[in-house]
Protein backbone atom coordinates (compact mmCIF):
# COMPACT_ATOMS: atom_id res chain seq x y z
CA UNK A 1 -32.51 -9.28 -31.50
CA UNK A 2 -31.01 -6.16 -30.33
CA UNK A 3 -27.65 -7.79 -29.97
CA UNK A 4 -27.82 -8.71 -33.81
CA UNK A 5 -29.06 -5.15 -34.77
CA UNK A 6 -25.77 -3.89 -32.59
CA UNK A 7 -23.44 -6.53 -34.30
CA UNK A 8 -24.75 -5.38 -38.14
CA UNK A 9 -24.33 -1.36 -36.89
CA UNK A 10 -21.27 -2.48 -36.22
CA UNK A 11 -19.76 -4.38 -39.10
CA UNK A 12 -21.12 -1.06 -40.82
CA UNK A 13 -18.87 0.88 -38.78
CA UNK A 14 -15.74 -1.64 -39.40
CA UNK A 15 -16.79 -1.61 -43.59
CA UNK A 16 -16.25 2.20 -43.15
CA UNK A 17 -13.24 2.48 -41.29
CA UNK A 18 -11.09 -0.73 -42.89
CA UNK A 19 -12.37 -1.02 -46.53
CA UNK A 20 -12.30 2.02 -48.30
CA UNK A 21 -12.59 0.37 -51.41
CA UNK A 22 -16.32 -0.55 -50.25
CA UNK A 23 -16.78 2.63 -48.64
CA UNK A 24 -15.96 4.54 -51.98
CA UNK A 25 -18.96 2.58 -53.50
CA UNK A 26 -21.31 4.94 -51.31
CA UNK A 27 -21.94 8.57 -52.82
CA UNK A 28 -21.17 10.98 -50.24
CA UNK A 29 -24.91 11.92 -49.96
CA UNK A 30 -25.66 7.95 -48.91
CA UNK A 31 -23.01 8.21 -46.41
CA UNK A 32 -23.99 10.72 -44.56
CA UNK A 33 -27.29 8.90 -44.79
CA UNK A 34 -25.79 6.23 -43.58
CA UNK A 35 -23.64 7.29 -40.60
CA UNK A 36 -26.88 9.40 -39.61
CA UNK A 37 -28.80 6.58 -39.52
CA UNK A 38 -26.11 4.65 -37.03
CA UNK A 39 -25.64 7.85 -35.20
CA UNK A 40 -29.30 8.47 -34.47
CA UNK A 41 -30.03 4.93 -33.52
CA UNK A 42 -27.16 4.16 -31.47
CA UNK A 43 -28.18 7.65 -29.55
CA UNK A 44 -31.43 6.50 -28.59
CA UNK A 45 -30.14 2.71 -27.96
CA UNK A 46 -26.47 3.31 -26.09
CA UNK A 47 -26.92 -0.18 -24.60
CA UNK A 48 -26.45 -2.00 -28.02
CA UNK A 49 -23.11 -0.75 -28.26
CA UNK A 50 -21.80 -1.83 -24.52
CA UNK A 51 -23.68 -5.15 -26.11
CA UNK A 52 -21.03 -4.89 -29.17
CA UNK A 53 -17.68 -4.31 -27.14
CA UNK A 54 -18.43 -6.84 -24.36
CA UNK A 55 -19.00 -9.09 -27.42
CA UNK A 56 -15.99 -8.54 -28.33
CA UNK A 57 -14.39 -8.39 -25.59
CA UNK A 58 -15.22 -12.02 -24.51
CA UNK A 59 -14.37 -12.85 -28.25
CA UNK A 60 -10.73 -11.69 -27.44
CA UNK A 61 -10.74 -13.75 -24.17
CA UNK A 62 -11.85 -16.65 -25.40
CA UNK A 63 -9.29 -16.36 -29.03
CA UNK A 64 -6.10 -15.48 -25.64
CA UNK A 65 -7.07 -19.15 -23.98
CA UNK A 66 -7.35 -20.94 -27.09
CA UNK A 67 -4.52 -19.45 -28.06
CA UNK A 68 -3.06 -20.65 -25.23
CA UNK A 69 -4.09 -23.68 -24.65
CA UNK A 70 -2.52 -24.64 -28.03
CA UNK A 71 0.46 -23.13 -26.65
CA UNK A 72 0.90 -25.17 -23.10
CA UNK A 73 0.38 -28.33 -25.75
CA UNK A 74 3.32 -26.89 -27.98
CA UNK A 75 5.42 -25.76 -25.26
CA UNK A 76 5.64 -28.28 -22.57
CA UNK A 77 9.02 -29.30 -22.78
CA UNK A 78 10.67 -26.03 -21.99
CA UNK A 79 7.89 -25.36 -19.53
CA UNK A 80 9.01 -28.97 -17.91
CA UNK A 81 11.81 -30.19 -18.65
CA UNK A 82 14.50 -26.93 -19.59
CA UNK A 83 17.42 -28.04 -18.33
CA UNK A 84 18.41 -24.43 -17.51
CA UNK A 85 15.41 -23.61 -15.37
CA UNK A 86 15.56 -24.46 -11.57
CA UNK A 87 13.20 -27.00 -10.04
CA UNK A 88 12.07 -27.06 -6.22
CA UNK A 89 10.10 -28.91 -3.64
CA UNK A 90 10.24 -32.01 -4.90
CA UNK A 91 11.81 -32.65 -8.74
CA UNK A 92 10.08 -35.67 -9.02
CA UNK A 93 6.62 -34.87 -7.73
CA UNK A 94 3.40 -35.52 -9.62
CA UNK A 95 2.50 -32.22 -10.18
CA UNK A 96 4.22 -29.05 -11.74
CA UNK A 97 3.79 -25.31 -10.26
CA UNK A 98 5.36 -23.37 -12.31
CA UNK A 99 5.92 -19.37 -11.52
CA UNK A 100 6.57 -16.54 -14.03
CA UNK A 101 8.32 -13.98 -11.20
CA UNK A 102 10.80 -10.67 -11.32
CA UNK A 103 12.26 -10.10 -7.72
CA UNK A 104 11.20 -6.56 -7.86
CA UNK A 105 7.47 -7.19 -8.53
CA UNK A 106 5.50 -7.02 -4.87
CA UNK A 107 2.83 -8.92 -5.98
CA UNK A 108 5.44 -12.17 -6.52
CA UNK A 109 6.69 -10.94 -2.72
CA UNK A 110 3.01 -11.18 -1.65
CA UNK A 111 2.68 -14.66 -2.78
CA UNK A 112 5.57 -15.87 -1.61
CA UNK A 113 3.98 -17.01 2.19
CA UNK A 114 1.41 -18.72 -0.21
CA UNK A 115 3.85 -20.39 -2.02
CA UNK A 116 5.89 -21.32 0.80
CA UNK A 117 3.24 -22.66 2.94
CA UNK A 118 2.08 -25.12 -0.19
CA UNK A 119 5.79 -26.53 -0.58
CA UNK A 120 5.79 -27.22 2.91
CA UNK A 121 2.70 -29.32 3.31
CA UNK A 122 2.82 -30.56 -0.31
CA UNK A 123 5.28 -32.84 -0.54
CA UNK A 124 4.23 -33.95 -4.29
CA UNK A 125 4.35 -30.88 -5.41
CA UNK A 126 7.78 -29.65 -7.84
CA UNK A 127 8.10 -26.14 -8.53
CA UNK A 128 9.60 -24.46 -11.19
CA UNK A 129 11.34 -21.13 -11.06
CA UNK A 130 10.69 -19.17 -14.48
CA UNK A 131 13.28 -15.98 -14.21
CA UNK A 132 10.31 -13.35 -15.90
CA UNK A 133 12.55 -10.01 -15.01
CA UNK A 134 10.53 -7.06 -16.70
CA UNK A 135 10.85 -4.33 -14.31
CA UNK A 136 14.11 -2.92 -15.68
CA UNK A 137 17.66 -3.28 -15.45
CA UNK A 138 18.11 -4.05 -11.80
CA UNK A 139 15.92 -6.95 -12.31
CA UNK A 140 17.65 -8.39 -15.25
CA UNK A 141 20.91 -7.97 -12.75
CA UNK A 142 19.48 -9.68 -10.42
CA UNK A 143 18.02 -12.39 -12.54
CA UNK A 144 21.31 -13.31 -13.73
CA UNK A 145 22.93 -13.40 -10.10
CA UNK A 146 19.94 -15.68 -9.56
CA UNK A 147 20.94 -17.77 -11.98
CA UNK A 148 24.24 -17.69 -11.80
CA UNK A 149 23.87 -19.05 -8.11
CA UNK A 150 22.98 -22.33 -9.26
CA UNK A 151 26.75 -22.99 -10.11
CA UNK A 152 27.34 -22.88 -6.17
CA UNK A 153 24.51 -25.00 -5.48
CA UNK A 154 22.56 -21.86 -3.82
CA UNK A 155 19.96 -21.22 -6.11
CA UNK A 156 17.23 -21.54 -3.54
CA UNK A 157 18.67 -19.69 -0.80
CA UNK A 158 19.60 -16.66 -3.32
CA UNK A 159 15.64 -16.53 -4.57
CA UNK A 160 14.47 -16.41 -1.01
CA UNK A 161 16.56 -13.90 0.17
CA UNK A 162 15.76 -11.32 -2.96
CA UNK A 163 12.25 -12.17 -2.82
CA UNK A 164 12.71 -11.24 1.02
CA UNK A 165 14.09 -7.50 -0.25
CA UNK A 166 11.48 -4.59 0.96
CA UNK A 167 12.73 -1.67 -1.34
CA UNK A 168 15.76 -1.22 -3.81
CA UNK A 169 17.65 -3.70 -5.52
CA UNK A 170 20.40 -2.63 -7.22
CA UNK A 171 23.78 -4.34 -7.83
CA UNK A 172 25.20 -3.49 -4.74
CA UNK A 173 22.08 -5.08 -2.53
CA UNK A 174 21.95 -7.61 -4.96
CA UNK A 175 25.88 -8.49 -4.42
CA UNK A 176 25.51 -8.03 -0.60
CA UNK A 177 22.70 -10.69 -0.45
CA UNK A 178 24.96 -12.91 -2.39
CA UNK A 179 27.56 -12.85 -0.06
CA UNK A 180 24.83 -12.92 2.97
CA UNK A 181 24.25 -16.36 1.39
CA UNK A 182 27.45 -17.66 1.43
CA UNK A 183 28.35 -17.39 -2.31
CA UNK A 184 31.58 -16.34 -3.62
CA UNK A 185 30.66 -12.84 -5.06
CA UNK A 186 33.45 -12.71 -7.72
CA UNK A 187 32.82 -16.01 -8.81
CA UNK A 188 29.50 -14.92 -8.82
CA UNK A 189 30.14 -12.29 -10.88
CA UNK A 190 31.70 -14.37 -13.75
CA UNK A 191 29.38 -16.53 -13.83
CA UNK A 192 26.58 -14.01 -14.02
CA UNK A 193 28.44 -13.60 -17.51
CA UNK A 194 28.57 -17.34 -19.03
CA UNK A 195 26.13 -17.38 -22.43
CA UNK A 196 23.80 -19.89 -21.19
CA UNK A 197 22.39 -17.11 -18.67
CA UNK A 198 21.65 -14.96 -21.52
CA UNK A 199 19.88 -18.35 -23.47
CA UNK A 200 17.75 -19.14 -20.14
CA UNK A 201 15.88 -15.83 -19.71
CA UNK A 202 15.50 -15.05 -23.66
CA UNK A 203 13.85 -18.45 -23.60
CA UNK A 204 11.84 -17.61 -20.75
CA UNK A 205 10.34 -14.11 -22.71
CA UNK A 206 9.86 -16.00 -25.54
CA UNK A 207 8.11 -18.44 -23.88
CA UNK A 208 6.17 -16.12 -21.71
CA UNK A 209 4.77 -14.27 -24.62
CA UNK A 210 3.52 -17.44 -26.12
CA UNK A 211 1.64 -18.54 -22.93
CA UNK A 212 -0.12 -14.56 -23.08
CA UNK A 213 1.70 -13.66 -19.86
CA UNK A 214 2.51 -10.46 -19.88
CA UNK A 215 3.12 -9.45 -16.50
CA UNK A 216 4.30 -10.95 -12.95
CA UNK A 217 3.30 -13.33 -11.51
CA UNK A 218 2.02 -15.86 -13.68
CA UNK A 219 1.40 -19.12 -12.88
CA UNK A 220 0.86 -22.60 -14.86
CA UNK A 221 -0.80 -25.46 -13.09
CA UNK A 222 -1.45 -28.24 -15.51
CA UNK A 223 -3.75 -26.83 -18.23
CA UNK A 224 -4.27 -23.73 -16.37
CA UNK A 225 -2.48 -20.42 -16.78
CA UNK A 226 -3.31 -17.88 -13.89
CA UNK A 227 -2.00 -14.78 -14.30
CA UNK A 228 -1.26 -12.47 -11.08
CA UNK A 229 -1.55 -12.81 -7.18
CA UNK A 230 -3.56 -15.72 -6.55
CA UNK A 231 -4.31 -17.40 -2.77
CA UNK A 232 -3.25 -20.07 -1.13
CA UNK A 233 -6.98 -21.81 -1.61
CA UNK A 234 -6.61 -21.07 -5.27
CA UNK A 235 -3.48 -22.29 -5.85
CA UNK A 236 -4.81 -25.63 -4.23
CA UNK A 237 -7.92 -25.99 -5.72
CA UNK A 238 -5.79 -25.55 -9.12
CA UNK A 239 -3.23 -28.18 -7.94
CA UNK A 240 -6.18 -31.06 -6.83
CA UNK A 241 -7.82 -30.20 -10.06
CA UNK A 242 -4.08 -31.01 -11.88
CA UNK A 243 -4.06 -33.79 -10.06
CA UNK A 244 -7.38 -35.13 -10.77
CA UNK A 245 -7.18 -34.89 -14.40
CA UNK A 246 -3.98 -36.45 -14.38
């Protein structure tokens, strides 16, 4: 009951503040009446209105999962099957991880043992690398030289060494751990140029933003997005589950 008291004070509130057209129907004597009224009550009852906002809060949540959901449905090709996103442990595996990251986010370092240790063990899991870089301009550099690695067949090595980084990562650390690698750094360097770099991570914001992940990590494990550091349990409980339901 108190709830639906809360909910009506505040549909009052919303009439006054987005429908001025309704509002103007009040004299000025009735709404001061009015917003006395709500004033007075919601003095004396505080708790209705924490009732109100975590209403709406979990109204939000639930509208950002459906939302979602819809979404993964919509969107599982170029969550899957982009032909310009790199693919570990094992391509053909029965299960997808895939991994929103920016090599200068320390939460994506902090998973990385986690992530490791599951591709070790797991040998039916595939992963898929999602290039997320929203840090700034050094990660967008060294997104590219990321990407651009997979012309010389070092993709993998490249990722683990700049997720290995503790501190900057500019160009010139980002050109040194190329070479550390064993890439060619000025062919590296052209390729970091080539248009379907540029395609690849404006694809990956796009889709990003229509999965509601805003920051790094995020993760999608079959119907399941998970934003931020998760553990290693997690992250296999949310795998068996994928699997299950498969």
């Amino acid at each position: 009951m108190k709830l639906a008291v809360a909910l009506a004070l505040g549909a009052m509130l919303a009439l006054q503040l987005v429908e001025p057209a309704a509002a103007a129907d009040f004299t000025p004597e009735q709404r001061k009446a009015i917003e006395d009224i709500i004033h007075d009550y919601l003095t004396k009852n505080p708790e209705l209105m924490l009732d109100v906002l975590q209403a709406a809060q979990d109204k939000l949540k639930s509208d950002s999962r459906d939302k979602a959901a819809v979404a993964l449905v919509e969107h599982k090709r170029e969550l899957l099957e982009d032909p310009e996103t790199p693919v570990g442990g094992n391509p053909k595996g029965d299960v997808s991880l895939i991994e929103f990251f920016d090599y200068r986010c320390p939460y994506c370092k902090q998973v990385v043992p986690a992530l490791e240790a599951l591709l070790a063990k797991d040998k039916q899991l595939r992963f898929v690398y999602k290039e997320f870089p929203v840090l700034g301009a050094d990660s967008v550099h060294a997104a590219r030289a990321a990407l651009a690695s997979r012309k010389q067949g070092k993709y993998e090595p490249m990722h683990r060494a700049l997720m290995a980084v503790k501190g900057q990562l500019d160009e010139a650390v980002v050109m040194k751990i190329a070479s550390s690698v064993g890439l060619d750094v000025d062919r590296l360097k052209a390729d970091m140029a080539a248009p379907e770099i540029d395609r690849a991570l404006k694809a990956n914001i796009k889709l990003a933003e229509a999965l509601e992940i805003h920051g790094t990590p995020g993760f999608v494990i079959g119907e399941e997005i998970v934003p931020g550091a998760v553990s290693l349990d997690t992250l296999k409980q949310l795998i068996d589950a994928a699997r299950k339901s498969k």
